[in-house]
Protein backbone atom coordinates (compact mmCIF):
# COMPACT_ATOMS: atom_id res chain seq x y z
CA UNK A 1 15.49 0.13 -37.73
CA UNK A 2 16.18 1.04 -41.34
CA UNK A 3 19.60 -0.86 -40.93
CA UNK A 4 18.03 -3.79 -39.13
CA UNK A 5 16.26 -4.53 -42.29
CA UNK A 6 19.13 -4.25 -44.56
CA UNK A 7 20.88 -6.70 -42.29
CA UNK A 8 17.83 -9.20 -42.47
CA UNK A 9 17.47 -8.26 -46.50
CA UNK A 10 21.10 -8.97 -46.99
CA UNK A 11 20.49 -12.41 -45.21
CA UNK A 12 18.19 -13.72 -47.20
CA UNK A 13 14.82 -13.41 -45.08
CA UNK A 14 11.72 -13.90 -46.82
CA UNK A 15 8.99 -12.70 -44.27
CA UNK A 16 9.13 -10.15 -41.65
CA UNK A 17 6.18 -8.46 -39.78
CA UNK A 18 7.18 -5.12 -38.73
CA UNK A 19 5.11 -4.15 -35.91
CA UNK A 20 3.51 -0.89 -35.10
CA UNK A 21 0.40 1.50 -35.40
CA UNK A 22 2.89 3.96 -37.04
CA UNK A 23 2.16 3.11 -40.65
CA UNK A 24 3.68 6.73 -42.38
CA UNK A 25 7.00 6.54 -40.36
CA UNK A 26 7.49 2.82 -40.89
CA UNK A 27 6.43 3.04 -44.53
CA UNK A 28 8.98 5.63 -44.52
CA UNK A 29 11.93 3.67 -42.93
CA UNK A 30 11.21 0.19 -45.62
CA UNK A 31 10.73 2.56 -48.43
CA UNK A 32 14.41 4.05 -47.01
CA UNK A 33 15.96 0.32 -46.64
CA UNK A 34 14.83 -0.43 -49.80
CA UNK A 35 16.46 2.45 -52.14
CA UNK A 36 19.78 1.68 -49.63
CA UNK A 37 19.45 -1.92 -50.81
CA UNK A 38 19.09 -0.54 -54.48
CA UNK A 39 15.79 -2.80 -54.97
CA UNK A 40 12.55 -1.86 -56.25
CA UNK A 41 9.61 -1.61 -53.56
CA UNK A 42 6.46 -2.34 -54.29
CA UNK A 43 3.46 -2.33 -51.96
CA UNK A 44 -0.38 -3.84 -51.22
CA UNK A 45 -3.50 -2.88 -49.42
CA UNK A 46 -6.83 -3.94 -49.27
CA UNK A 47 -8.08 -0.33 -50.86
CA UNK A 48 -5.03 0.71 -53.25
CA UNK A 49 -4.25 -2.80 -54.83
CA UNK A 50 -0.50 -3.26 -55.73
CA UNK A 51 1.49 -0.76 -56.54
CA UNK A 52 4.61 -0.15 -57.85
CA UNK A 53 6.10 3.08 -56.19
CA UNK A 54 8.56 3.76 -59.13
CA UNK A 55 6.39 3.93 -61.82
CA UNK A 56 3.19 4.84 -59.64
CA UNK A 57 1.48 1.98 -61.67
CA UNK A 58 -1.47 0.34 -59.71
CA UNK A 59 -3.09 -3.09 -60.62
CA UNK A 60 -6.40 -3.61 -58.78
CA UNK A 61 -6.14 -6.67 -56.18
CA UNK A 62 -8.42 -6.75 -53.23
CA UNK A 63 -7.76 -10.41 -52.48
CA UNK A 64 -4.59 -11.68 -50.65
CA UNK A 65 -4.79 -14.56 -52.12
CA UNK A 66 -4.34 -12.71 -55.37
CA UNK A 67 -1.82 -10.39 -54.43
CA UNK A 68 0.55 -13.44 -53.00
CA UNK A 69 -0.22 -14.48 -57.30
CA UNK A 70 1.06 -11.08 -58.35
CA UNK A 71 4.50 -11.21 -55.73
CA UNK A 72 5.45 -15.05 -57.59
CA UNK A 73 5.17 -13.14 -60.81
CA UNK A 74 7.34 -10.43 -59.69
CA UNK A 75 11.01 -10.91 -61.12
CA UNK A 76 14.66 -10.11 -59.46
CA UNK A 77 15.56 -8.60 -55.68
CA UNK A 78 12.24 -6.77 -54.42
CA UNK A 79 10.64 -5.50 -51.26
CA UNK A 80 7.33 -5.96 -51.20
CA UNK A 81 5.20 -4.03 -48.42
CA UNK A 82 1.84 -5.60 -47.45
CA UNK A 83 -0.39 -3.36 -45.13
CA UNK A 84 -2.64 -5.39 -42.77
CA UNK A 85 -1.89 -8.66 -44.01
CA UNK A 86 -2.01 -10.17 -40.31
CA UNK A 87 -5.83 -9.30 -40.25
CA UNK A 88 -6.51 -12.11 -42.96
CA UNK A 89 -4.71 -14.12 -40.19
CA UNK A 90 -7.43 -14.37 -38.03
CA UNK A 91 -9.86 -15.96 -40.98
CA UNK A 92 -7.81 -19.20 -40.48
CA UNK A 93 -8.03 -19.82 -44.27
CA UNK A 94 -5.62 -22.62 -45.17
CA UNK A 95 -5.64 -22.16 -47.92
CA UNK A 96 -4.30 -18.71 -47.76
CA UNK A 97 -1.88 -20.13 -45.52
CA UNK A 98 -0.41 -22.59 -47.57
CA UNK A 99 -0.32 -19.92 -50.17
CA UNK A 100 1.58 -17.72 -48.24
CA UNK A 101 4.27 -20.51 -47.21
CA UNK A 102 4.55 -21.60 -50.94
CA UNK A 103 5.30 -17.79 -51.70
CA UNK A 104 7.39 -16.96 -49.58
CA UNK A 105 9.20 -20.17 -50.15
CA UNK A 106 10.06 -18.93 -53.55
CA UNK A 107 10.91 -15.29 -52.14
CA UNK A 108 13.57 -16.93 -50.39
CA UNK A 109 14.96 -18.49 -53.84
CA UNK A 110 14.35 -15.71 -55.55
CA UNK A 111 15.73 -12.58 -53.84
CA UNK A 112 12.26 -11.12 -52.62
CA UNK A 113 11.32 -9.73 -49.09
CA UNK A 114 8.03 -9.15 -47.86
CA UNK A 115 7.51 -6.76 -45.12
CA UNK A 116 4.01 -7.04 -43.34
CA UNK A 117 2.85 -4.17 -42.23
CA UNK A 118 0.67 -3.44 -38.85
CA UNK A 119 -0.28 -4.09 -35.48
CA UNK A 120 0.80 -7.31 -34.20
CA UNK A 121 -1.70 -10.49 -34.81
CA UNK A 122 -1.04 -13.76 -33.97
CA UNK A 123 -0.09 -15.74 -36.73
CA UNK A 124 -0.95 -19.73 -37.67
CA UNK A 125 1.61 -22.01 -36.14
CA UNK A 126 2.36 -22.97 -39.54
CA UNK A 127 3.94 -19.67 -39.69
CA UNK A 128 5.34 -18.96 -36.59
CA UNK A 129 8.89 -19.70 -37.70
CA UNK A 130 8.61 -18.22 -41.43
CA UNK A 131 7.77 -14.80 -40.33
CA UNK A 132 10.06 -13.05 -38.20
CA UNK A 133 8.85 -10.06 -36.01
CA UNK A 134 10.58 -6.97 -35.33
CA UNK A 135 8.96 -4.22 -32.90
CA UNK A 136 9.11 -0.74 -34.13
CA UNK A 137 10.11 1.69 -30.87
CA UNK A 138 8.45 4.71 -30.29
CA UNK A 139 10.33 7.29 -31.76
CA UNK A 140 13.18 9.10 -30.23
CA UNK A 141 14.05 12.39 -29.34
CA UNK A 142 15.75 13.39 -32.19
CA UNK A 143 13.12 12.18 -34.45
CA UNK A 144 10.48 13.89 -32.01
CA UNK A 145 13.00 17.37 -32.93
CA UNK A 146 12.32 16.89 -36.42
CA UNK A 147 8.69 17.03 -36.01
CA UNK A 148 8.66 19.88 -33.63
CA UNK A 149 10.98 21.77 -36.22
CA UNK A 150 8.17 21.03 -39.03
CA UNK A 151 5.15 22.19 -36.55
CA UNK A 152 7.23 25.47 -35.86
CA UNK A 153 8.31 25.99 -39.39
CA UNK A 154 4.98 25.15 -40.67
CA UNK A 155 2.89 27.93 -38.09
CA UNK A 156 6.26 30.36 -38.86
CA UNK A 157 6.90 30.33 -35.05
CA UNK A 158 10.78 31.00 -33.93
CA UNK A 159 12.56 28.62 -32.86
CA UNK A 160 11.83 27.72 -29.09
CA UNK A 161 14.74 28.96 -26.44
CA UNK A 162 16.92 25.12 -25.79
CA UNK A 163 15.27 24.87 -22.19
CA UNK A 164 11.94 24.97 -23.23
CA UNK A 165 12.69 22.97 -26.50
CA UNK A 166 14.20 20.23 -24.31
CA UNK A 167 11.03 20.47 -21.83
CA UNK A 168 8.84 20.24 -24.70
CA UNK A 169 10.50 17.13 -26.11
CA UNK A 170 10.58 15.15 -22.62
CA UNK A 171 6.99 15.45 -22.63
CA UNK A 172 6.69 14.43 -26.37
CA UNK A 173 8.27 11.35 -24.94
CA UNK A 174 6.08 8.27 -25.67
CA UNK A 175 4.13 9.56 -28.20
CA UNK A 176 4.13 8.53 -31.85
CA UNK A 177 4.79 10.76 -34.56
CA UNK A 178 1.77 11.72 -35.86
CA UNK A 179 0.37 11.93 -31.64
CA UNK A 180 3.44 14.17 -31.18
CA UNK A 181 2.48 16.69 -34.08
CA UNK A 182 -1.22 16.53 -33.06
CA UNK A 183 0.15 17.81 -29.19
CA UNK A 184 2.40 20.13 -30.99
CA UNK A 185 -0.49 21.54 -32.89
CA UNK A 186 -2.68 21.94 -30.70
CA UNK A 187 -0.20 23.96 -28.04
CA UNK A 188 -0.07 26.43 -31.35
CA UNK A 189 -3.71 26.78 -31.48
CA UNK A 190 -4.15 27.26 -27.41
CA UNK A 191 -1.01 29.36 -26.56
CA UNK A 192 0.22 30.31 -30.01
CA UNK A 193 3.28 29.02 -29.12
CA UNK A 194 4.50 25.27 -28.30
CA UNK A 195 3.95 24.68 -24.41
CA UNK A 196 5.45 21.86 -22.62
CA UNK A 197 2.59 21.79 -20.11
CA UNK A 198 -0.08 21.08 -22.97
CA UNK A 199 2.41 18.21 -24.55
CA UNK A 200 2.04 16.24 -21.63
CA UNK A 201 -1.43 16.90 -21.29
CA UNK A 202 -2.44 15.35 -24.12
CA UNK A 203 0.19 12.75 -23.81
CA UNK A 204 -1.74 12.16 -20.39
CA UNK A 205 -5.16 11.48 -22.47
CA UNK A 206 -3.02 9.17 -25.35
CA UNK A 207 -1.69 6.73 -22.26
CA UNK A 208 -5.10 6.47 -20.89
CA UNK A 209 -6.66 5.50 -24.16
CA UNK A 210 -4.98 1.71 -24.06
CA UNK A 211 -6.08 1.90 -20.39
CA UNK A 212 -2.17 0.08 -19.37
CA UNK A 213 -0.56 3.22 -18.10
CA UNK A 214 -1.44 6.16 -16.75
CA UNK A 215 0.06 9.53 -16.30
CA UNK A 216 -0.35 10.78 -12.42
CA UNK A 217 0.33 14.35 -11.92
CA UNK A 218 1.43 14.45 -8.42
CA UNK A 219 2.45 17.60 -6.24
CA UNK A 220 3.56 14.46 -2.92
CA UNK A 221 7.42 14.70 -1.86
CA UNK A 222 9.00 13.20 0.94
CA UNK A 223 7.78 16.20 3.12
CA UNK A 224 4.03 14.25 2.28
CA UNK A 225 5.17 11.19 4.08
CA UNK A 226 5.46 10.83 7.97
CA UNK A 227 8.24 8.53 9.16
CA UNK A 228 9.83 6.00 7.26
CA UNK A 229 13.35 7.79 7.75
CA UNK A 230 15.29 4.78 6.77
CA UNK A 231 13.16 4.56 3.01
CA UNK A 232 13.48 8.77 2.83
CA UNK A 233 17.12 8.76 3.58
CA UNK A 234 17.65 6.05 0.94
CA UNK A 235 15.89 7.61 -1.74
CA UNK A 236 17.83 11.39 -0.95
CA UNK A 237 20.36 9.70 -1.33
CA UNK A 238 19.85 8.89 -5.33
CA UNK A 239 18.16 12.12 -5.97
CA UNK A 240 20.49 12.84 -8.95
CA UNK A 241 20.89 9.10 -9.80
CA UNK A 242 19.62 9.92 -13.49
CA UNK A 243 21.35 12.94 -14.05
CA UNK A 244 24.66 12.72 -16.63
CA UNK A 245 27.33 13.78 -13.54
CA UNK A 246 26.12 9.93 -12.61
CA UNK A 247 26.94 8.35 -15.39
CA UNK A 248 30.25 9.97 -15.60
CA UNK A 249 31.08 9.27 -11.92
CA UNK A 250 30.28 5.31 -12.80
CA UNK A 251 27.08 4.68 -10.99
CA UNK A 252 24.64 2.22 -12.76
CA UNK A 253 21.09 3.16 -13.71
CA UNK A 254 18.74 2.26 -10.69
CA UNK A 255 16.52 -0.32 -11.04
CA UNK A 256 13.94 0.36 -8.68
CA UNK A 257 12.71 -1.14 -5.35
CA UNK A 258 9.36 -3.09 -3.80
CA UNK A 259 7.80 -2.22 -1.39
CA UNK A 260 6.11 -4.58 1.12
CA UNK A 261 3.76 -3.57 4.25
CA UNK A 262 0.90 -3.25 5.59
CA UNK A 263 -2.27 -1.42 3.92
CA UNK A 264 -2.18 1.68 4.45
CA UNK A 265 1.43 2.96 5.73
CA UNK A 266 2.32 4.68 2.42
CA UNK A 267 3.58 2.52 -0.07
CA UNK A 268 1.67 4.07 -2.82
CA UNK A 269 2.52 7.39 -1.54
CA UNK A 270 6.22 6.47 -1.54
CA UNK A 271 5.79 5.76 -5.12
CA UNK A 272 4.57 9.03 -6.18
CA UNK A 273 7.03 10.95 -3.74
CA UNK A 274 9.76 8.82 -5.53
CA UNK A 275 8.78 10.68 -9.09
CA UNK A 276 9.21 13.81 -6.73
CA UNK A 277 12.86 13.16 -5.48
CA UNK A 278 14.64 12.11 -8.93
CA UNK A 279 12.13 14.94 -10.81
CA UNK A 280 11.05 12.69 -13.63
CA UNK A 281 7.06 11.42 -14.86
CA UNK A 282 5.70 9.57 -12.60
CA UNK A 283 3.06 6.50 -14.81
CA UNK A 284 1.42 4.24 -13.18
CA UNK A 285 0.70 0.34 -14.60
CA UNK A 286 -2.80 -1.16 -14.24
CA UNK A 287 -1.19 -4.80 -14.27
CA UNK A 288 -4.94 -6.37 -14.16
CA UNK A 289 -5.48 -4.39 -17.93
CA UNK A 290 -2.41 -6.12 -19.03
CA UNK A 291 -4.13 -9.98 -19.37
CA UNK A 292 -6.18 -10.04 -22.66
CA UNK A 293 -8.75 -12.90 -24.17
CA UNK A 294 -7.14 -13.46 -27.40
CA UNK A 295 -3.87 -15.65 -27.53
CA UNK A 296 -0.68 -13.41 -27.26
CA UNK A 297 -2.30 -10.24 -26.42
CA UNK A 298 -1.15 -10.37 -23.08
CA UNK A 299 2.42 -10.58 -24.03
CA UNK A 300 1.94 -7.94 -26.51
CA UNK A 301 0.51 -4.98 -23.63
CA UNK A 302 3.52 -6.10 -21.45
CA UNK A 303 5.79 -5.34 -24.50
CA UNK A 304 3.54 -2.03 -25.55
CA UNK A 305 3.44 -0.84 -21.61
CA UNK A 306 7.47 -1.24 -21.50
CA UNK A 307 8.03 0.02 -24.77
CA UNK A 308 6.15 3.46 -24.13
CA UNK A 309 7.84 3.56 -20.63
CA UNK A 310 11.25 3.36 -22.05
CA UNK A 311 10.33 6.05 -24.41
CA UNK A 312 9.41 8.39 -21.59
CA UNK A 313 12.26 7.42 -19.83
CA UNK A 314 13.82 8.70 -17.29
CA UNK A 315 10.63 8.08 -15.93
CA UNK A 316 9.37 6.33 -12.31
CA UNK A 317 7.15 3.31 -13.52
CA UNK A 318 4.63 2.29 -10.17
CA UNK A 319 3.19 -0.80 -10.34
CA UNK A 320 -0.05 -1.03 -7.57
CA UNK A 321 -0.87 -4.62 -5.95
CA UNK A 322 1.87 -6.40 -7.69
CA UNK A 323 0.72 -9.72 -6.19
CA UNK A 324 -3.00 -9.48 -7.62
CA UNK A 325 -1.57 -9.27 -10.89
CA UNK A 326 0.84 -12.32 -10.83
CA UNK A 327 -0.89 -14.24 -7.85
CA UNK A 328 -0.98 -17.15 -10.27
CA UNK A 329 1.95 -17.34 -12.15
CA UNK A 330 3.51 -19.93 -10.43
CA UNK A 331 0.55 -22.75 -11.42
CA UNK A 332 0.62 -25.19 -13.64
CA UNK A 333 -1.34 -22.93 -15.54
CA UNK A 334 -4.29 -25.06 -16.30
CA UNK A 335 -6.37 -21.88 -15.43
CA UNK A 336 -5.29 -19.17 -18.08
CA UNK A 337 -3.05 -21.53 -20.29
CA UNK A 338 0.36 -20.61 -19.27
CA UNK A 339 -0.27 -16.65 -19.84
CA UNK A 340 0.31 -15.22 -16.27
CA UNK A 341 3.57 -17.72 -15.67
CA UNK A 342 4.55 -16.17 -19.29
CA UNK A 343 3.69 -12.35 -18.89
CA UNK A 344 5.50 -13.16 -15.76
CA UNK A 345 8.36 -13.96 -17.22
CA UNK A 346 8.58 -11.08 -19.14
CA UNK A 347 8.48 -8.60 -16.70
CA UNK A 348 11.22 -10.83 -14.56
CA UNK A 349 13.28 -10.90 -17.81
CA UNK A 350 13.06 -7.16 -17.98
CA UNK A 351 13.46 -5.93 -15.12
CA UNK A 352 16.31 -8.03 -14.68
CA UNK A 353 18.57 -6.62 -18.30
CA UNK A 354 16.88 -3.43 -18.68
CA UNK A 355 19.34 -0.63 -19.18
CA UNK A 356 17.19 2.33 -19.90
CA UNK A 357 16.27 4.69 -16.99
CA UNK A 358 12.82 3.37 -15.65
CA UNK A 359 12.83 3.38 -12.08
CA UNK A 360 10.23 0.32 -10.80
CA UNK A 361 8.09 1.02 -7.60
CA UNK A 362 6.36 -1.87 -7.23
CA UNK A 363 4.37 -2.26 -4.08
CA UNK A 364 2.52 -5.21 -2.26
CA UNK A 365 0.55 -6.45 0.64
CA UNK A 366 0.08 -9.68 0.97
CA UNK A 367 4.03 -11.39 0.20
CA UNK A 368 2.65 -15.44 0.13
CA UNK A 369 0.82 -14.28 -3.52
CA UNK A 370 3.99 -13.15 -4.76
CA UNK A 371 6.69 -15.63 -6.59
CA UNK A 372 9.70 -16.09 -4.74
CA UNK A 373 12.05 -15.32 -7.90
CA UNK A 374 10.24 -12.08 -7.94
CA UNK A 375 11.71 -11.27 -4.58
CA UNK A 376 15.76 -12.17 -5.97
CA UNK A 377 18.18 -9.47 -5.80
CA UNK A 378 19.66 -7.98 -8.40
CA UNK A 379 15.85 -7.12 -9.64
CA UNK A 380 15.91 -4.10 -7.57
CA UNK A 381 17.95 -1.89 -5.88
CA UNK A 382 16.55 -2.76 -2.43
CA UNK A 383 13.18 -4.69 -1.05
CA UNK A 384 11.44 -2.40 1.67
CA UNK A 385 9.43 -3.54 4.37
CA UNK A 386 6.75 -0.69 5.85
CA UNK A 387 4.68 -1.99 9.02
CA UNK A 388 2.95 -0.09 11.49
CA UNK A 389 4.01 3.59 12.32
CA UNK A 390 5.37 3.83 15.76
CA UNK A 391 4.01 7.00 18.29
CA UNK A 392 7.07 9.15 16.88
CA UNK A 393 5.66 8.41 13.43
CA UNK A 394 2.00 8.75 14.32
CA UNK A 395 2.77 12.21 15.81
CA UNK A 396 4.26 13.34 12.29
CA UNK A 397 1.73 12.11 10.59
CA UNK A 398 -1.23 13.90 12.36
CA UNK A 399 1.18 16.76 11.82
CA UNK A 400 1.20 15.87 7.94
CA UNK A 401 -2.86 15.14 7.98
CA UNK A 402 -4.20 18.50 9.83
CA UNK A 403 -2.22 20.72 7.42
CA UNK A 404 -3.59 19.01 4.85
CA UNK A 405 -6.57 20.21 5.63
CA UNK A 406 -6.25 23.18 5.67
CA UNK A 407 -5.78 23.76 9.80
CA UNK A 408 -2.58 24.60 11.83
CA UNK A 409 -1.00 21.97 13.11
CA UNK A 410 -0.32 23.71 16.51
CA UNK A 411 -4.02 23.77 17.10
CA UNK A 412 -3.76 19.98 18.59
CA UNK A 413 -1.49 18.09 20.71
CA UNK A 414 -0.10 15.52 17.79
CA UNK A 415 1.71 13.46 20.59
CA UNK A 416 -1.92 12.75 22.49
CA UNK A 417 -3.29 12.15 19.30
CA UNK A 418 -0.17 9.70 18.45
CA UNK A 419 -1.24 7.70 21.96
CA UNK A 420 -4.65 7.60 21.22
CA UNK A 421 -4.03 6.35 17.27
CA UNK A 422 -2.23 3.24 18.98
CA UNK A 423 -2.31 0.60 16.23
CA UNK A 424 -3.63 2.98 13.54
CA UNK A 425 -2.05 3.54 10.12
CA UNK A 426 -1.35 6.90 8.09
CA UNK A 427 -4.50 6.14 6.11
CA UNK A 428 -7.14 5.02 9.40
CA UNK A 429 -5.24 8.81 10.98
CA UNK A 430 -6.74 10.43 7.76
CA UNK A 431 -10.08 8.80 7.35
CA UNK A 432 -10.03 9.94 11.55
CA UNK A 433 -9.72 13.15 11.06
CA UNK A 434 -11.98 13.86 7.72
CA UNK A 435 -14.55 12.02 9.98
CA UNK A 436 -14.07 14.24 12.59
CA UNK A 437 -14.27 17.18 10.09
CA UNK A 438 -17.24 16.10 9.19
CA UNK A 439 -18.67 15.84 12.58
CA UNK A 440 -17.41 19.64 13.49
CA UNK A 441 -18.75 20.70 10.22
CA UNK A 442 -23.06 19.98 10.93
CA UNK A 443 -22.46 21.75 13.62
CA UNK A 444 -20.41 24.70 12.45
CA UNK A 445 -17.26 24.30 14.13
CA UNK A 446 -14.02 23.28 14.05
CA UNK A 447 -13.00 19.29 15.17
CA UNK A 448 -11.73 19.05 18.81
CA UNK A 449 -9.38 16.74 20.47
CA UNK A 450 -12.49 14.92 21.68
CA UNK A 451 -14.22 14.47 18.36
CA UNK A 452 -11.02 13.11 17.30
CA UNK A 453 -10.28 10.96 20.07
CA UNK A 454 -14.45 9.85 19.78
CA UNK A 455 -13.39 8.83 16.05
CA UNK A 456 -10.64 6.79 17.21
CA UNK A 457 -12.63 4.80 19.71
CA UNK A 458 -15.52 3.93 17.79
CA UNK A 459 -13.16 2.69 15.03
CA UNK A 460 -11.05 -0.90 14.69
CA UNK A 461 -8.17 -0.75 13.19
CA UNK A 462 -6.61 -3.09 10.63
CA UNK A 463 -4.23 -4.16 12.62
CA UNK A 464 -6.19 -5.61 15.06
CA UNK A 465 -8.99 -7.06 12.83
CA UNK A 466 -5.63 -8.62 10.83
CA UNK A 467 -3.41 -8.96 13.55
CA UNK A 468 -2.47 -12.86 12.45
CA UNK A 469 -1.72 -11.58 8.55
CA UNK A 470 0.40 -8.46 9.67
CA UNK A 471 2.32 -10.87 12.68
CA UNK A 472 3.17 -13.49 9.75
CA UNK A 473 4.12 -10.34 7.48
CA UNK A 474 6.21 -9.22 10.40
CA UNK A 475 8.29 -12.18 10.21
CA UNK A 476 8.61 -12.85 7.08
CA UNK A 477 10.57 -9.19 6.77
CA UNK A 478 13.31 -10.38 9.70
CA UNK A 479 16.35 -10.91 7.10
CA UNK A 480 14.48 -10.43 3.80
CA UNK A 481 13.46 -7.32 3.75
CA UNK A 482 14.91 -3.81 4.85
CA UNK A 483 12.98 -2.17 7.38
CA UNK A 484 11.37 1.41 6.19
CA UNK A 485 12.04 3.09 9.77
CA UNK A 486 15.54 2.89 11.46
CA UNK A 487 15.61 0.89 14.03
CA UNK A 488 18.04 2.85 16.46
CA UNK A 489 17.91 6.51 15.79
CA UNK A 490 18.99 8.61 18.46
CA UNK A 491 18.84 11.86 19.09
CA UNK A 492 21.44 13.03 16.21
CA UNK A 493 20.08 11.52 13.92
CA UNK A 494 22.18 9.14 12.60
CA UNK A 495 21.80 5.01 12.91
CA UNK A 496 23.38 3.84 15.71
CA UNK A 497 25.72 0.49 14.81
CA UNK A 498 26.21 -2.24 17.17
CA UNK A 499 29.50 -3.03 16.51
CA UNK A 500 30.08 -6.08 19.35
């Protein structure tokens, strides 16, 4: 970043709007551009006035207006910091405005650069092309390491054997500085030492705070899910797909893969079983939290959401109910303005270049809400289709479902149960036998065969009350999609090929 401004310095920009809640670290990297550059900085705020950080002289200026006055009078090549400038944005004050175009007109004659300072705000459309924005990224490892070295030299701890030092900073991942050093404290203060486990609790409770992504601590693997063979085998398959053996061998980074079916066959508990098989986080994307009211926000939580991702990364990123989300980006956008078909776009754009190690689950339900760009290869890895479990898959998941709960499996016939379940999806088997638990339980003993098979009567499943949906679901798949179960799978095991 700190070269990135010497590059636009040397250039001649006038304005640029570095973005972040970081304020110390980013004060930090313009204050570091700026003694590279061999200029004098000077900076504003609301509270402190203007100051000039080499002589520590301050001139009282609580008016932007007035500060934009003190900047003209400013002589030779200066960098000029101005801390939450982009709130006076939202005043629409032309006059300030045309101030600010008038002075930064004559920074661009005269050698100055200002450097606004905060979270993003949209700016007038006068100024849209004066003020360039640069994005500061969550800070990396190494910068995470010199913060953990400062908590642990600062509580005289040791320093932490490389595994756990490594640990700790993966969960560090996607924090900010200061978050990073709060987590770092705190683990002093609970364990005396610096825990992993503790860093990514709190980094659990930062995420949930902008209410885009959440951590989910998940104990589901591939053992969790019953049938889908075809989807399992794949995803062994690319168990060490982030590890640095595959990079050296060649392989790409994956991309990720949607995941179309019916409700309730396990497409969100593929995601979480995904996080399982390649051992990374697993966060989860509220896409509805991502559309804001004010003009740009939208765009800006994509950005924030992918941003802290990437900074996690390696990392499984599962996005719920894709189509809800984007249902509507393919209008004419009379109803939101263009902001669905333009968030849209963003997350196309992405997941189409991104390099870093973010592994996309997206899953979906109904596929006539979703775009049909969304559905173009080279956006993921592979495009899954998961209908209704047959009786061999049925029969594994009872299996899956009684020891769940806490009872032996060989207690009940799982085939019978598989018959009777005809129709019935991994999550109607589940709310069948928790009913049934139920059932046993006011009367003090365990669930039978026939309380279960008394469940399954009395209930109608999905796929009969949505029989049309799943049938038109059904064919959409033929040739799009891959099919989650193997179609021919004898008794070996492997996928038989019809080779005529």
């Amino acid at each position: 970043m700190k070269d990135q401004l010497i590059r636009y310095a040397r250039a001649g920009y006038a304005g640029l709007f570095l973005c972040t809640p970081e304020e110390a670290r980013a004060e930090a990297i313009v204050k570091a551009a700026a003694e590279e550059l061999d200029r004098p900085l000077h900076a504003w705020s609301l509270t402190e006035g203007f100051v000039d950080t080499a002589s520590s002289s301050v001139r009282t200026c609580p008016d932007p207006i007035a500060a934009l006055e003190q900047i003209d009078n400013l002589e030779g090549d200066v960098v000029v910091l101005l801390r939450d400038f982009g709130i006076h944005f939202e005043e629409n004050d032309p006059v300030l405005v045309r101030k600010l175009r008038d002075t930064l007109r004559g920074a661009r004659s005269g050698g100055k650069l200002l450097v606004f300072l905060g979270v993003w705000k949209s700016l007038p459309s006068e100024l849209e092309r004066e003020i360039t924005r640069i994005d500061l990224d969550l800070p990396h490892t190494e910068t995470l390491g010199t913060v953990l070295d400062g908590i642990l030299t600062s509580a005289e701890l040791s320093d932490l054997p490389p595994e756990i030092r490594e640990a700790v900073l993966n969960a560090a991942g996607g924090l900010t500085t200061l978050e990073a050093e709060n987590a770092f404290a705190l683990s002093v203060i609970e364990t005396g030492t610096i825990q992993p486990n503790v860093v990514a609790r709190e980094k659990a409770h930062a995420l949930k705070k902008s209410g885009l992504l959440e951590v989910i601590d998940t104990t589901e693997s591939l053992e969790s899910i019953g049938g889908l063979d075809a989807l399992k085998d794949w995803l062994t398959h690319r168990c060490e797909a982030f590890t640095q053996r595959a990079r050296e061998y060649g392989l790409p980074v994956p991309k990720g893969m949607l995941v179309l079916g019916v409700p309730g066959t396990g497409k969100s508990l593929t995601a979480k079983a995904t996080a399982s098989v390649f051992g990374v986080p697993l966060l989860k994307l509220d896409a509805g939290r991502l559309f804001g009211s004010l003009v740009g926000q939208s765009e800006a939580n994509l950005r924030s959401a992918i941003s802290t991702a990437e900074a996690i990364a390696p990392c499984v990123l599962w996005i719920d109910e894709l189509e809800k989300a984007f249902a509507g980006s393919g209008s004419s956008g009379s109803s939101d303005g263009g902001t669905s078909a333009r968030v849209f776009g963003s997350l196309l754009n992405w997941l189409q270049e991104k390099t870093c190690p973010v592994f996309v689950v997206a899953t979906a339900n109904d596929i006539n809400k979703l775009p049909p760009e969304l559905l173009r290869k080279g956006r993921w890895d592979e495009c899954w289709f998961v209908d209704l479990p047959d009786v061999k898959e049925r029969a594994s998941i009872w299996d899956i479902v009684i020891e769940k709960f806490g009872r032996e499996k060989t207690a009940y016939d799982s085939v019978l149960l598989a018959r009777a379940s005809e129709l019935h999806t991994g999550a109607e088997i589940e709310a069948a036998f928790v009913e049934a638990l139920h059932r046993a339980f006011t009367e003090d003993r365990e669930p039978t065969e026939l309380d279960l098979g008394e469940v399954l009567s009395a209930s109608v499943p999905l796929a009969t009350s949505m029989s049309e949906s799943i049938e038109r679901l059904r064919h959409w798949s033929q040739g799009r999609a891959r099919h989650a179960t193997h179609a021919d799978k004898p008794a070996n095991g492997k996928r038989k090929l019809d080779l005529s």
